[in-house]
C-alpha atoms as a PDB file:
ATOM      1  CA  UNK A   1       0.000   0.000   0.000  1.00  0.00           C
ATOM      2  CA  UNK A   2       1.670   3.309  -0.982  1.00  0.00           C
ATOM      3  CA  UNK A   3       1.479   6.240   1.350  1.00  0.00           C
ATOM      4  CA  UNK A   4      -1.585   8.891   1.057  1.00  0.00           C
ATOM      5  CA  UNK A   5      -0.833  12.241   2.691  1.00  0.00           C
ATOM      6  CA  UNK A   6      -3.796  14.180   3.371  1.00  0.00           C
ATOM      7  CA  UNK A   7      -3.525  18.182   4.027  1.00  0.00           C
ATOM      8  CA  UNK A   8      -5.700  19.816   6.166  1.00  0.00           C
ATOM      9  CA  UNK A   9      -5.842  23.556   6.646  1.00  0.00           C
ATOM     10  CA  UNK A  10      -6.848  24.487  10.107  1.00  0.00           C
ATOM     11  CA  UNK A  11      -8.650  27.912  11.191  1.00  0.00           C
ATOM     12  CA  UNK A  12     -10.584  28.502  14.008  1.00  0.00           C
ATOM     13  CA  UNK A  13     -12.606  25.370  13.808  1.00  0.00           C
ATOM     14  CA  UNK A  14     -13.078  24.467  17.162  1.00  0.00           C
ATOM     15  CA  UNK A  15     -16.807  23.069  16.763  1.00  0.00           C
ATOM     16  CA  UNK A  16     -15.911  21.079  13.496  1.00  0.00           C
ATOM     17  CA  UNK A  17     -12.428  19.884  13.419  1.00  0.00           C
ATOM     18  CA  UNK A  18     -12.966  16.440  15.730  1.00  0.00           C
ATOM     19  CA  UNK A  19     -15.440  15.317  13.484  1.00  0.00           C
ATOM     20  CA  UNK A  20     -13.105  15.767  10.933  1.00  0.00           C
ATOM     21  CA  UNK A  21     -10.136  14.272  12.614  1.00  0.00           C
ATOM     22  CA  UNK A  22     -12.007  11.110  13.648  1.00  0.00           C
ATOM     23  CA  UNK A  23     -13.425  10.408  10.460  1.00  0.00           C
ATOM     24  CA  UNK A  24      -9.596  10.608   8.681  1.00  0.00           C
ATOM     25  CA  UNK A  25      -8.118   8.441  10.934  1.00  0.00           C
ATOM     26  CA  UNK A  26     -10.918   6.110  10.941  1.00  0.00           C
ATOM     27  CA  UNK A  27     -10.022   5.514   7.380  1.00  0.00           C
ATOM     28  CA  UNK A  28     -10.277   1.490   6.160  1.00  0.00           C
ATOM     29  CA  UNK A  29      -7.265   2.591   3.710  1.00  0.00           C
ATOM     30  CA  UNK A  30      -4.479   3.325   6.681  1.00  0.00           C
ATOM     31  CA  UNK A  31      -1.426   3.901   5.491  1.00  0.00           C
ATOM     32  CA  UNK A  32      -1.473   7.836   5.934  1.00  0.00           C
ATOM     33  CA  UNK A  33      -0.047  11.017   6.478  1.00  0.00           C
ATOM     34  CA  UNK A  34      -1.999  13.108   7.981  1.00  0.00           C
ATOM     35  CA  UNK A  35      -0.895  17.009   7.484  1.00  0.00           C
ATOM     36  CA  UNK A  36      -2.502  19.262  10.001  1.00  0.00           C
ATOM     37  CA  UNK A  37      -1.623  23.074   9.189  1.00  0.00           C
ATOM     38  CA  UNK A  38      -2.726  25.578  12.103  1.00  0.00           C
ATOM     39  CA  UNK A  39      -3.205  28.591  10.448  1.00  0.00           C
ATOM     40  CA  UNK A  40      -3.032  31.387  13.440  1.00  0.00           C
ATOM     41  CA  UNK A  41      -5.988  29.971  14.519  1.00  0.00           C
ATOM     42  CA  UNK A  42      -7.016  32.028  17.789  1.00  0.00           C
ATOM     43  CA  UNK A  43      -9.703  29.602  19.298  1.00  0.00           C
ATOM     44  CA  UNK A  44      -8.809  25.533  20.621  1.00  0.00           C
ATOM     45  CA  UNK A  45      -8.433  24.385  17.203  1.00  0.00           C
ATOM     46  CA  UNK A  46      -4.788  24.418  17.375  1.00  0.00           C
ATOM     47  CA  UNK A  47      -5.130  22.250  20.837  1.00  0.00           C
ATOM     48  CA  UNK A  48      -7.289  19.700  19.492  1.00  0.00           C
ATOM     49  CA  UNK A  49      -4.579  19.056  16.422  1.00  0.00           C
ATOM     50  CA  UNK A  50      -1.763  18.489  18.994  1.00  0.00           C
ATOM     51  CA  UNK A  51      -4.444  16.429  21.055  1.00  0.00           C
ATOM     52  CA  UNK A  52      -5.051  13.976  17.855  1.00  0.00           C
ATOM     53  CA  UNK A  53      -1.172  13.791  17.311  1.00  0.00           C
ATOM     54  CA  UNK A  54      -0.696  12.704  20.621  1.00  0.00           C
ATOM     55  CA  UNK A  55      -2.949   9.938  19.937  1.00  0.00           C
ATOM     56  CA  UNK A  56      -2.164   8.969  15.890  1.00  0.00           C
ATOM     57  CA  UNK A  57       1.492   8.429  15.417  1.00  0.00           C
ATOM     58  CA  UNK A  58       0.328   9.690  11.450  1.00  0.00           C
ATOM     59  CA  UNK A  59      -0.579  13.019  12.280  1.00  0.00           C
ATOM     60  CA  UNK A  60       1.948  15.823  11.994  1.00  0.00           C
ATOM     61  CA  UNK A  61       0.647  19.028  13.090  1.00  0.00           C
ATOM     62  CA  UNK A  62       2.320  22.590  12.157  1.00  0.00           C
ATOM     63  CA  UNK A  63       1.434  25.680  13.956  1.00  0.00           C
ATOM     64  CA  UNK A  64       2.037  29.297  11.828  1.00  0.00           C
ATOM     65  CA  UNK A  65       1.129  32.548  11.899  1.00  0.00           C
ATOM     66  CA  UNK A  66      -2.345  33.638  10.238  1.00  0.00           C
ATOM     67  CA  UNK A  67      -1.354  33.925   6.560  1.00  0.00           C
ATOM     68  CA  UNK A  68      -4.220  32.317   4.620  1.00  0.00           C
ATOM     69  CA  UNK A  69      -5.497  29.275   3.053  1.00  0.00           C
ATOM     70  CA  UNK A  70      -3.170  29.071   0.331  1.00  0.00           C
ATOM     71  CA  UNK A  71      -0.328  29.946   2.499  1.00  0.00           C
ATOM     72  CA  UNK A  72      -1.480  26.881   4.861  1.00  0.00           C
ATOM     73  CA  UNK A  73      -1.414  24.181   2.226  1.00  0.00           C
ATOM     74  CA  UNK A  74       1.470  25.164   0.779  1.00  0.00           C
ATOM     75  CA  UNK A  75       2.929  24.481   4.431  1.00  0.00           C
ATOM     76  CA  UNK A  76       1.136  20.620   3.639  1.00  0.00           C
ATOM     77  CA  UNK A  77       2.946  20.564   0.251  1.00  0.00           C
ATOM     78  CA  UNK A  78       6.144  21.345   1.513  1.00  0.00           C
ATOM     79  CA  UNK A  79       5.951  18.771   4.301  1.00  0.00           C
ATOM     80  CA  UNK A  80       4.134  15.728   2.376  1.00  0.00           C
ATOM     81  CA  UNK A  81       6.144  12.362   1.559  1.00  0.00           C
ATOM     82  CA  UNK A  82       3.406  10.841   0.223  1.00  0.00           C
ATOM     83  CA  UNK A  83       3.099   8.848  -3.352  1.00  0.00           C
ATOM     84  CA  UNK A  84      -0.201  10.130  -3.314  1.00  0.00           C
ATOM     85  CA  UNK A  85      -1.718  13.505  -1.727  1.00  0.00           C
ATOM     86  CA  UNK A  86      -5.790  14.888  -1.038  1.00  0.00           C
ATOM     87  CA  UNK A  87      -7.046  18.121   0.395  1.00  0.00           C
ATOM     88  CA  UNK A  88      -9.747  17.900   3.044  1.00  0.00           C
ATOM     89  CA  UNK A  89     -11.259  20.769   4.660  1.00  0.00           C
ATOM     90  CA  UNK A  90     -11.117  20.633   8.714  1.00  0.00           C
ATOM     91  CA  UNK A  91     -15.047  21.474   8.735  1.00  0.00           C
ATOM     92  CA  UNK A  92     -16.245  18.668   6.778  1.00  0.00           C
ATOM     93  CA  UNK A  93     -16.300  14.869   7.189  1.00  0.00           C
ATOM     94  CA  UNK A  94     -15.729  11.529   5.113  1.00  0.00           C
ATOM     95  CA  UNK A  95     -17.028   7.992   4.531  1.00  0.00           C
ATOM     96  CA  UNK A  96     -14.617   5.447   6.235  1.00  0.00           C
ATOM     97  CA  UNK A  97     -14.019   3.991   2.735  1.00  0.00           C
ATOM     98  CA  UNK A  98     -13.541   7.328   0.951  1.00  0.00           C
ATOM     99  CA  UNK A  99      -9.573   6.814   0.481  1.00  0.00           C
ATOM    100  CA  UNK A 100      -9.767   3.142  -0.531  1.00  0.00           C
ATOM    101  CA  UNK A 101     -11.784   3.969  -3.347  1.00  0.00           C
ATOM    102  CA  UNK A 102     -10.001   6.617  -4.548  1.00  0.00           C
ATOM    103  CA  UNK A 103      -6.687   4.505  -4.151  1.00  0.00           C
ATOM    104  CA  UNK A 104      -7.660   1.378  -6.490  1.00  0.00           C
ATOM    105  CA  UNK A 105     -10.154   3.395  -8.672  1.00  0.00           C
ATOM    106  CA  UNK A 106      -6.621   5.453  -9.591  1.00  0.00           C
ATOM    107  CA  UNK A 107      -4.313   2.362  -9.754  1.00  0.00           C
ATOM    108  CA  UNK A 108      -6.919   0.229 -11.429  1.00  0.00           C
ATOM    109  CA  UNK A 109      -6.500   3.067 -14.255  1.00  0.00           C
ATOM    110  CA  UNK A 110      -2.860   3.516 -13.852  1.00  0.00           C
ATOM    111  CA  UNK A 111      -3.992   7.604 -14.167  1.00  0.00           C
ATOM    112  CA  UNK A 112      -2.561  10.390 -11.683  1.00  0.00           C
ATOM    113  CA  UNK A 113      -5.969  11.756 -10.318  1.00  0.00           C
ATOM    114  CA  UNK A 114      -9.309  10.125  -9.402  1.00  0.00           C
ATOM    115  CA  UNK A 115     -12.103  11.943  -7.842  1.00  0.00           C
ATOM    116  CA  UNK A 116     -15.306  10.904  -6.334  1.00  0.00           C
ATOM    117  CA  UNK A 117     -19.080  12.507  -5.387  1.00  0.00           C
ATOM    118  CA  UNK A 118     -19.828  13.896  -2.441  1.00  0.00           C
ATOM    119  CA  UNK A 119     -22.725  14.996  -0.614  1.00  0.00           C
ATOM    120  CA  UNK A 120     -23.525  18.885   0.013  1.00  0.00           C
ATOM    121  CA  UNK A 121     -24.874  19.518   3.789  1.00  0.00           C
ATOM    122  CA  UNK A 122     -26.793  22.497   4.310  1.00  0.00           C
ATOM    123  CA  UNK A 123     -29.602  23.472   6.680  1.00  0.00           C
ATOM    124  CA  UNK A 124     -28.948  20.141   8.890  1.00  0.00           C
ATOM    125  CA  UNK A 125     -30.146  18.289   5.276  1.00  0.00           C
ATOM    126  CA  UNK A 126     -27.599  15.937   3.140  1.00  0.00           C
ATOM    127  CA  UNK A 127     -27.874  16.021  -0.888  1.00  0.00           C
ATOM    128  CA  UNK A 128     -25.852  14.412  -2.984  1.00  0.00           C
ATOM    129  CA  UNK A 129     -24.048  16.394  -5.580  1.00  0.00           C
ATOM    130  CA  UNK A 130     -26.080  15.029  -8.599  1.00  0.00           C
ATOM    131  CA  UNK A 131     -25.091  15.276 -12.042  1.00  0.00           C
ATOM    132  CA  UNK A 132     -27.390  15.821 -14.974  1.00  0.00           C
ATOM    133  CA  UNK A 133     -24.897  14.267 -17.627  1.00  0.00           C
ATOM    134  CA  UNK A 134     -23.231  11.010 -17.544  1.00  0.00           C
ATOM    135  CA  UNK A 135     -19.362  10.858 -16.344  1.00  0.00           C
ATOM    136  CA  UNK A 136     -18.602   7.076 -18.527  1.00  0.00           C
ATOM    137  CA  UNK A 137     -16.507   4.985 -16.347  1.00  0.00           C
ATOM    138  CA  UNK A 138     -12.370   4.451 -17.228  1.00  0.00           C
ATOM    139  CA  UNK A 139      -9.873   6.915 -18.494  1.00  0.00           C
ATOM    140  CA  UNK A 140     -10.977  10.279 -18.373  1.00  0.00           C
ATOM    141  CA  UNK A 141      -9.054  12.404 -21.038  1.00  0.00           C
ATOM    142  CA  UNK A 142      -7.468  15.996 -20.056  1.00  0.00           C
ATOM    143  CA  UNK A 143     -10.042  17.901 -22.486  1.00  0.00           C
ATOM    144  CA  UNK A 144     -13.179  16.493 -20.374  1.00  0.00           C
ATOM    145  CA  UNK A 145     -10.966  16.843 -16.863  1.00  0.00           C
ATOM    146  CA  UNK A 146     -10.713  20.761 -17.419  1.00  0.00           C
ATOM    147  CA  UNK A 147     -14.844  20.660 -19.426  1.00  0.00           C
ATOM    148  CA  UNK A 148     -16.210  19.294 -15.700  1.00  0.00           C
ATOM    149  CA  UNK A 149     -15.316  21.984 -13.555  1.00  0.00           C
ATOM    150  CA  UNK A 150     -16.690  24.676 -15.597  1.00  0.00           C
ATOM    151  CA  UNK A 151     -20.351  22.888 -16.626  1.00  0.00           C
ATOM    152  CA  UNK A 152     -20.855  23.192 -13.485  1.00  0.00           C
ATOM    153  CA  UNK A 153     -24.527  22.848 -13.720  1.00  0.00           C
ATOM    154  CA  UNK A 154     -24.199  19.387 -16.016  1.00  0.00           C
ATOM    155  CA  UNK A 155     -21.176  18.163 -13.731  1.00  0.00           C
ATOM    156  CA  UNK A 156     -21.945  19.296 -10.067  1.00  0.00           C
ATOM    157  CA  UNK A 157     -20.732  15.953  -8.697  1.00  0.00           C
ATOM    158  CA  UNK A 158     -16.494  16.509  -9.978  1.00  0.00           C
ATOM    159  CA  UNK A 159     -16.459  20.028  -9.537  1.00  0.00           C
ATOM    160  CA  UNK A 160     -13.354  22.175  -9.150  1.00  0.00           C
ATOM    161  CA  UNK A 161     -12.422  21.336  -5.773  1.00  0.00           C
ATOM    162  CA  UNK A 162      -9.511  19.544  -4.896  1.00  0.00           C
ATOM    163  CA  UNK A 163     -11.049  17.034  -0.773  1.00  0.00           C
ATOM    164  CA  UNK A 164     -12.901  14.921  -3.802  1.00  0.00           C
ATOM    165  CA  UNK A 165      -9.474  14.061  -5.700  1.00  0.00           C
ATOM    166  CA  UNK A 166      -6.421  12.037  -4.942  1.00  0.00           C
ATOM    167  CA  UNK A 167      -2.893  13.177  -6.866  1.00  0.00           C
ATOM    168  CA  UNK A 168      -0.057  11.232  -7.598  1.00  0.00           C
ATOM    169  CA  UNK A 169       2.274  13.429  -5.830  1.00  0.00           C
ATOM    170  CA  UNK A 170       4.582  13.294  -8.915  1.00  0.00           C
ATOM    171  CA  UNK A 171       2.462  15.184 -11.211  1.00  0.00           C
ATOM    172  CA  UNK A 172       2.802  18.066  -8.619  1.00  0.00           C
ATOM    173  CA  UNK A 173       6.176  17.965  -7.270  1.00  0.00           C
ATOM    174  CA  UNK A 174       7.718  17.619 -11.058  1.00  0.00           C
ATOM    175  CA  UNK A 175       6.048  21.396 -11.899  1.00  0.00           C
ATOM    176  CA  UNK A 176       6.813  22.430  -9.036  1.00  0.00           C
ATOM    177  CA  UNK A 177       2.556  23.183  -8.852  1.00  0.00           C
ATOM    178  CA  UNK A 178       1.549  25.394  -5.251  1.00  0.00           C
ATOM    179  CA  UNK A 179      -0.993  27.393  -4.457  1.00  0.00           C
ATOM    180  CA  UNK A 180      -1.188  31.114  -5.081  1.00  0.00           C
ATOM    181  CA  UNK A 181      -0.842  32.962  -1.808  1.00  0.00           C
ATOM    182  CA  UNK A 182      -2.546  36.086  -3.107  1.00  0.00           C
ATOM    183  CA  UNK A 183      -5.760  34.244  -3.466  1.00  0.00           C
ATOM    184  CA  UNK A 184      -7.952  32.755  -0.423  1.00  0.00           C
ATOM    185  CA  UNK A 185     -10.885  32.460  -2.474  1.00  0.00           C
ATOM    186  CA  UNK A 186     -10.933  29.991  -5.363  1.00  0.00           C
ATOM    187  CA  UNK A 187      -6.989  28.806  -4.858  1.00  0.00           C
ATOM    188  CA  UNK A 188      -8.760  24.951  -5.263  1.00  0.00           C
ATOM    189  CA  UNK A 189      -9.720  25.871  -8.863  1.00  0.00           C
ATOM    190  CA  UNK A 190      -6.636  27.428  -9.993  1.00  0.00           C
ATOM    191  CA  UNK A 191      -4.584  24.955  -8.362  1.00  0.00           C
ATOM    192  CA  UNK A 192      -6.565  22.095 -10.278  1.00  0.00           C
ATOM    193  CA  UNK A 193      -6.265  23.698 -14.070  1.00  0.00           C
ATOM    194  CA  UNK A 194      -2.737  24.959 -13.336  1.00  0.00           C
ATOM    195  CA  UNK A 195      -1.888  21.087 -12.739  1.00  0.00           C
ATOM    196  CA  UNK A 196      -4.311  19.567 -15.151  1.00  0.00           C
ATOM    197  CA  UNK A 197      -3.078  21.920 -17.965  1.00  0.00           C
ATOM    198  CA  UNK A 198       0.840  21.762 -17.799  1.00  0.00           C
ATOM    199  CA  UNK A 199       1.050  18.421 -17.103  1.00  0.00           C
ATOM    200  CA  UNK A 200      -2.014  17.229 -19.452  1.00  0.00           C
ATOM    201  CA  UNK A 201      -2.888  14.737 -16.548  1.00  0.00           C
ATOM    202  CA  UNK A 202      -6.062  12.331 -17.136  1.00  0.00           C
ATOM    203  CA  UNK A 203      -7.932  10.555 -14.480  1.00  0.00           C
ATOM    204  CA  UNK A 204     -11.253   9.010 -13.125  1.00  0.00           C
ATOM    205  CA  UNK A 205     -13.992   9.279 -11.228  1.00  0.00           C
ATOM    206  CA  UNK A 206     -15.949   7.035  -9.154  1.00  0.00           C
ATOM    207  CA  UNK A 207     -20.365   7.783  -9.542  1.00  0.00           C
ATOM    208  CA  UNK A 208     -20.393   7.308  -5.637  1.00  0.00           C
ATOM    209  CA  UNK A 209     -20.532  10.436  -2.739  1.00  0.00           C
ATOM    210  CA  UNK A 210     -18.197   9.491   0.038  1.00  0.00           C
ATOM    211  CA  UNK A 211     -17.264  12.924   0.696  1.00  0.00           C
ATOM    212  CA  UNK A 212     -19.382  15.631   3.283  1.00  0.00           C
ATOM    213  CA  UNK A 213     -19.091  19.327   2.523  1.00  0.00           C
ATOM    214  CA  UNK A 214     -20.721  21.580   4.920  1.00  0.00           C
ATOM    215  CA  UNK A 215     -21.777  25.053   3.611  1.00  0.00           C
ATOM    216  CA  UNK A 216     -21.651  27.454   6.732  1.00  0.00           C
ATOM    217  CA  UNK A 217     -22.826  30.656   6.654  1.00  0.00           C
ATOM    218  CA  UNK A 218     -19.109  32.264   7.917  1.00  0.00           C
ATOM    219  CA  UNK A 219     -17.487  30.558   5.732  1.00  0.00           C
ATOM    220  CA  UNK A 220     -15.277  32.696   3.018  1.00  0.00           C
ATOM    221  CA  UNK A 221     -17.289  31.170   0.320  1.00  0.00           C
ATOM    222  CA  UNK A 222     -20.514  32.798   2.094  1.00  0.00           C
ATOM    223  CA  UNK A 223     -18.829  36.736   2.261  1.00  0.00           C
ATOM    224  CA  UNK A 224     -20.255  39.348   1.290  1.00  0.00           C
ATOM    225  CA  UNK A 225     -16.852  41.062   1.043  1.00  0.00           C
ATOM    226  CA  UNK A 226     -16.197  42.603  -2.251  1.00  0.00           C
ATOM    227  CA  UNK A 227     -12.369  42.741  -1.704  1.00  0.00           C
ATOM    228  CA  UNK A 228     -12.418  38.975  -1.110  1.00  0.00           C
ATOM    229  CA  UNK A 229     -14.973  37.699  -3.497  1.00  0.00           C
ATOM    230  CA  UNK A 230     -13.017  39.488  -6.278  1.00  0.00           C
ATOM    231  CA  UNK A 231     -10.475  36.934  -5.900  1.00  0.00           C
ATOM    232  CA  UNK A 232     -12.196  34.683  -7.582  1.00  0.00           C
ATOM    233  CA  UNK A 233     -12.992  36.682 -10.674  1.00  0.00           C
ATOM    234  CA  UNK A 234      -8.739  36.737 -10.728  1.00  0.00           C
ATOM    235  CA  UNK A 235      -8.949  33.166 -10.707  1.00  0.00           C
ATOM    236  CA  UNK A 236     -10.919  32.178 -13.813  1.00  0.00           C
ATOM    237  CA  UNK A 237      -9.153  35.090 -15.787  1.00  0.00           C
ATOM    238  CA  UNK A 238      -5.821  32.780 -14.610  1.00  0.00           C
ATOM    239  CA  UNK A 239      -7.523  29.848 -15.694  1.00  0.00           C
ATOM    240  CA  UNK A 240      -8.598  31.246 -19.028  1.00  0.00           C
ATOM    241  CA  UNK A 241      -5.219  32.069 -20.255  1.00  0.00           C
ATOM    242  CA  UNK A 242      -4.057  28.748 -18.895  1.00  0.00           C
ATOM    243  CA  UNK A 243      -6.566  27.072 -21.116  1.00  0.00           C
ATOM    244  CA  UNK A 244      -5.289  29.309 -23.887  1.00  0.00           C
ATOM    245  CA  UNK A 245      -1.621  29.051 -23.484  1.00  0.00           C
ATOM    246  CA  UNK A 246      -1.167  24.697 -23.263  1.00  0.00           C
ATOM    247  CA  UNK A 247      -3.882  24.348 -26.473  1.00  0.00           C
ATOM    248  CA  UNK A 248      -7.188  24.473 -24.551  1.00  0.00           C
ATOM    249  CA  UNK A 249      -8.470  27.528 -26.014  1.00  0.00           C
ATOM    250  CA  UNK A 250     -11.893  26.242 -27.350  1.00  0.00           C
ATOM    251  CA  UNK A 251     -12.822  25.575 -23.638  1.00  0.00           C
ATOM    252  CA  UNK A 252     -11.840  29.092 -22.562  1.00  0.00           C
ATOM    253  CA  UNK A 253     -14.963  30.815 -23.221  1.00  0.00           C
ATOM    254  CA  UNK A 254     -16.516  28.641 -20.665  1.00  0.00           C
ATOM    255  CA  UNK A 255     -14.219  30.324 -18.368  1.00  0.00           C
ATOM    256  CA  UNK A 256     -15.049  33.729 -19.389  1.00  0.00           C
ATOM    257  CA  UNK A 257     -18.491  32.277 -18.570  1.00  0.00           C
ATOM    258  CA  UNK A 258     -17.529  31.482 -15.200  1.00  0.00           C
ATOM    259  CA  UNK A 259     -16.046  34.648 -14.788  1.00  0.00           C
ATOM    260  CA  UNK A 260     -19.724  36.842 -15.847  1.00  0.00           C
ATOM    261  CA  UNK A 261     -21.390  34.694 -13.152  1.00  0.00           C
ATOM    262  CA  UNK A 262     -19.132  35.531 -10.755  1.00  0.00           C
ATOM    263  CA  UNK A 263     -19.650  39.195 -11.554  1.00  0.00           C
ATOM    264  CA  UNK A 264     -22.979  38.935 -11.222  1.00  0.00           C
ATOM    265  CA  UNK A 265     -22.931  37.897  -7.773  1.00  0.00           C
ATOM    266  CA  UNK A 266     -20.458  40.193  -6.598  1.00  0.00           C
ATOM    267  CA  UNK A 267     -22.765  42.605  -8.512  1.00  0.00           C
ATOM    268  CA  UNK A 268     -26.045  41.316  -6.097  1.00  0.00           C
ATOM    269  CA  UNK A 269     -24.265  41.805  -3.103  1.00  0.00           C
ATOM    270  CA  UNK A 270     -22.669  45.389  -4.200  1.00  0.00           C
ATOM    271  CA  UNK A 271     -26.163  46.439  -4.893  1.00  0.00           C
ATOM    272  CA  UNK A 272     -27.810  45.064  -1.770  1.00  0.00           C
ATOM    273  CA  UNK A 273     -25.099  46.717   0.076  1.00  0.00           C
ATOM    274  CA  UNK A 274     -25.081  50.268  -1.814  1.00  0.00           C
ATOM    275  CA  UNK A 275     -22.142  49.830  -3.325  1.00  0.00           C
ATOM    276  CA  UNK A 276     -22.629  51.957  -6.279  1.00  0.00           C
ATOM    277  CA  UNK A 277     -19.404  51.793  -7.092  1.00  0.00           C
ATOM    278  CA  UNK A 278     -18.486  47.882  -7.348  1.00  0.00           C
ATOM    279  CA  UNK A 279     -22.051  47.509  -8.928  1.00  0.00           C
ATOM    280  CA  UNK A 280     -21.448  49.765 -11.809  1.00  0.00           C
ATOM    281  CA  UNK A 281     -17.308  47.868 -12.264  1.00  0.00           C
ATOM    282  CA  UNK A 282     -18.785  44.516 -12.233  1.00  0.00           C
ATOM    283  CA  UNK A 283     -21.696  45.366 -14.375  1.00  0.00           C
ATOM    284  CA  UNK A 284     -19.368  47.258 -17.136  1.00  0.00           C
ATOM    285  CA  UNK A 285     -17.566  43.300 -16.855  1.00  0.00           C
ATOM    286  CA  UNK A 286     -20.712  41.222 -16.945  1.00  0.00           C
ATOM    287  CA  UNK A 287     -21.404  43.275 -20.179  1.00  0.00           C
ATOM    288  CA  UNK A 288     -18.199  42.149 -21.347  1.00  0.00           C
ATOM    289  CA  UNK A 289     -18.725  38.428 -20.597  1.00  0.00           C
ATOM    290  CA  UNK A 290     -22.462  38.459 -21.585  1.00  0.00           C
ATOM    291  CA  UNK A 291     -21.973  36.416 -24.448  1.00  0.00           C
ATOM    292  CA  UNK A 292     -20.037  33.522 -22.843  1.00  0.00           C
ATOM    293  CA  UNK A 293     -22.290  33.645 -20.405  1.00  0.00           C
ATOM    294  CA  UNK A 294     -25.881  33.556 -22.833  1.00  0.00           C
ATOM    295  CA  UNK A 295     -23.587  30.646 -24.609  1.00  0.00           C
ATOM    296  CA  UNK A 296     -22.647  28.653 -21.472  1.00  0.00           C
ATOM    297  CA  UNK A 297     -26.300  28.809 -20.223  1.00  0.00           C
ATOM    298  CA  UNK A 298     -28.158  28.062 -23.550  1.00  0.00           C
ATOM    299  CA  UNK A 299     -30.048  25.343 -21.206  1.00  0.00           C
ATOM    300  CA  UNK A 300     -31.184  27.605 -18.639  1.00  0.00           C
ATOM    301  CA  UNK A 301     -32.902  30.652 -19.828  1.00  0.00           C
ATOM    302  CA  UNK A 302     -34.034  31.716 -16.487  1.00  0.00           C
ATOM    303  CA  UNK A 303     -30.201  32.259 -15.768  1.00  0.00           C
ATOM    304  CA  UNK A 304     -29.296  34.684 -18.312  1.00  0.00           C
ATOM    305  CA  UNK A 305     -32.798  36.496 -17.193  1.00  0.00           C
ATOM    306  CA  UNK A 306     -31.541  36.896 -14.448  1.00  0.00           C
ATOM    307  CA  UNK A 307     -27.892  38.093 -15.534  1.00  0.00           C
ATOM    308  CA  UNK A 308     -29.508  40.850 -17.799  1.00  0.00           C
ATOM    309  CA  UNK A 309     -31.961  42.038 -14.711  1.00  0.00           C
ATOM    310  CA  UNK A 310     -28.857  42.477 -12.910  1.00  0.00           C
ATOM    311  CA  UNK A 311     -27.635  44.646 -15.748  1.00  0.00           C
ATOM    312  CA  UNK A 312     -30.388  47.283 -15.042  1.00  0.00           C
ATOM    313  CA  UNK A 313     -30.118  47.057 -11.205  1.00  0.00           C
ATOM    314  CA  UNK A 314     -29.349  51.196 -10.431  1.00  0.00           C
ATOM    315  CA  UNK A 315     -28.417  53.078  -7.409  1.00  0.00           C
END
């Protein structure tokens, strides 16, 4: 059994991060490494990691000053010896058989990166992440890896995040891939295309949620922080010119698609904030973007509705 090394960014997760913990090291595939980054965290969260290493010779924990997501699993990178490498986030939770499956789902395709459903928790309900088109079983070739992510709405159960994947290590290490420490909001996405693109990797993935991600309402996702939800508009202008620059660029305007969204909700909040300012920048880029967007959403009229209403919104 090779060895898995699993990073875990840790911030002020007091209420969460047991649940977590447990449900890593309760793992039927057991040869890990478990990566435990304290990020500045100023409640008990950096406690309960040294508590947990006391207890599972596999856990390594690293204490650091506050610098961000990114800046915390670079700290995992850095530190992993691992063949293989995931992501998990210290608020969410796993099926005991999570890592098994991604293990000989990956070997069984002799590919660098498997991924696997999850469910989406919200208001004390669990959902799977269901998608509307078919994912065929075996090799998954690099063109459909980076066409998941961003049909979105057709492929909600791969997604762009990173706690449903397993890595050969290799593939990361080789590029020298990390994460970008200027962004804290979308670093999972760019990471992913940034590897997927310049090493052309292809993978699997396995029809089958083992995975639990909670949506809280303080997490960074949730802000209404125009400063920090502009990250992500950064992001998918990186992964556009990615897309463009290794011979992708008949995916990119699903990027630039991406990107209008993302606008638009930045947009919302602006306006429900009376921020006539931000609402009039990210309108002049949804107008831009508005035909990616009308072409990315073709299926879902009520969407680009909705895009041009925001397009009129006035302060």
């Amino acid at each position: 059994m090779d060895k898995i090394s699993i990073i875990i960014p840790v911030y002020n997760v007091e209420s969460y991060l047991k649940k977590c913990l447990d449900s890593v090291i309760n793992q039927t595939y057991s040869n890990l490494e478990i990566l435990l980054v304290n990020d500045g965290s100023s409640d008990n969260s950096g406690k309960i990691c040294d508590e947990y290493a006391l207890k599972d010779s596999r856990i390594r924990v690293f204490h650091k000053e506050n610098g961000g997501v990114s800046s915390a699993k670079n700290v995992g990178l850095k530190n992993m010896s691992g063949k293989y490498v995931g992501f998990a986030d210290p608020d969410d939770w796993l099926e005991p058989d999570m890592y098994e499956t991604l293990y000989s789902e990956l070997k069984n395709n002799n590919v660098p990166v498997s991924a696997i459903g999850y469910f989406i928790e919200a208001d004390n309900k669990s959902k799977p992440a269901d998608n509307l088109e078919e994912i065929p079983d075996g090799i998954i070739p690099t063109e459909r890896m980076l066409l998941y992510p961003l049909k979105r709405d057709s492929y909600m159960g791969y997604c762009g995040y990173l706690w449903n994947k397993l890595f050969a290590t290799e593939s990361i290490v080789k590029n020298n891939i990390k994460f970008n420490e200027e962004i804290n909001y979308g670093e999972d996405i760019l990471f992913y295309y940034t590897l997927v693109t310049t090493r052309k990797l292809t993978g699997c993935y396995i029809n089958k949620p083992l995975y639990h991600y909670l949506q809280r309402d303080t997490a960074i996702s949730k802000t209404k922080s125009s400063i920090i939800r502009t990250d992500i508009l950064k992001v998918y202008k990186k992964v556009e010119e990615l897309l463009n620059e290794n011979g992708y660029k008949d995916l990119s305007f699903w990027a630039r698609g991406f990107y209008c969204y993302h606008a638009g909700v930045i947009a919302k909040n602006a306006y429900q904030q009376g921020d006539k300012e931000t609402l009039r920048q990210m309108q002049n880029e949804i107008t831009l973007h508005i035909n990616d967007y009308i072409e990315t959403n073709i299926e879902f009229p009520k969407k680009v509705e909705n895009m041009r209403n925001i397009l009129q919104l006035n302060l």
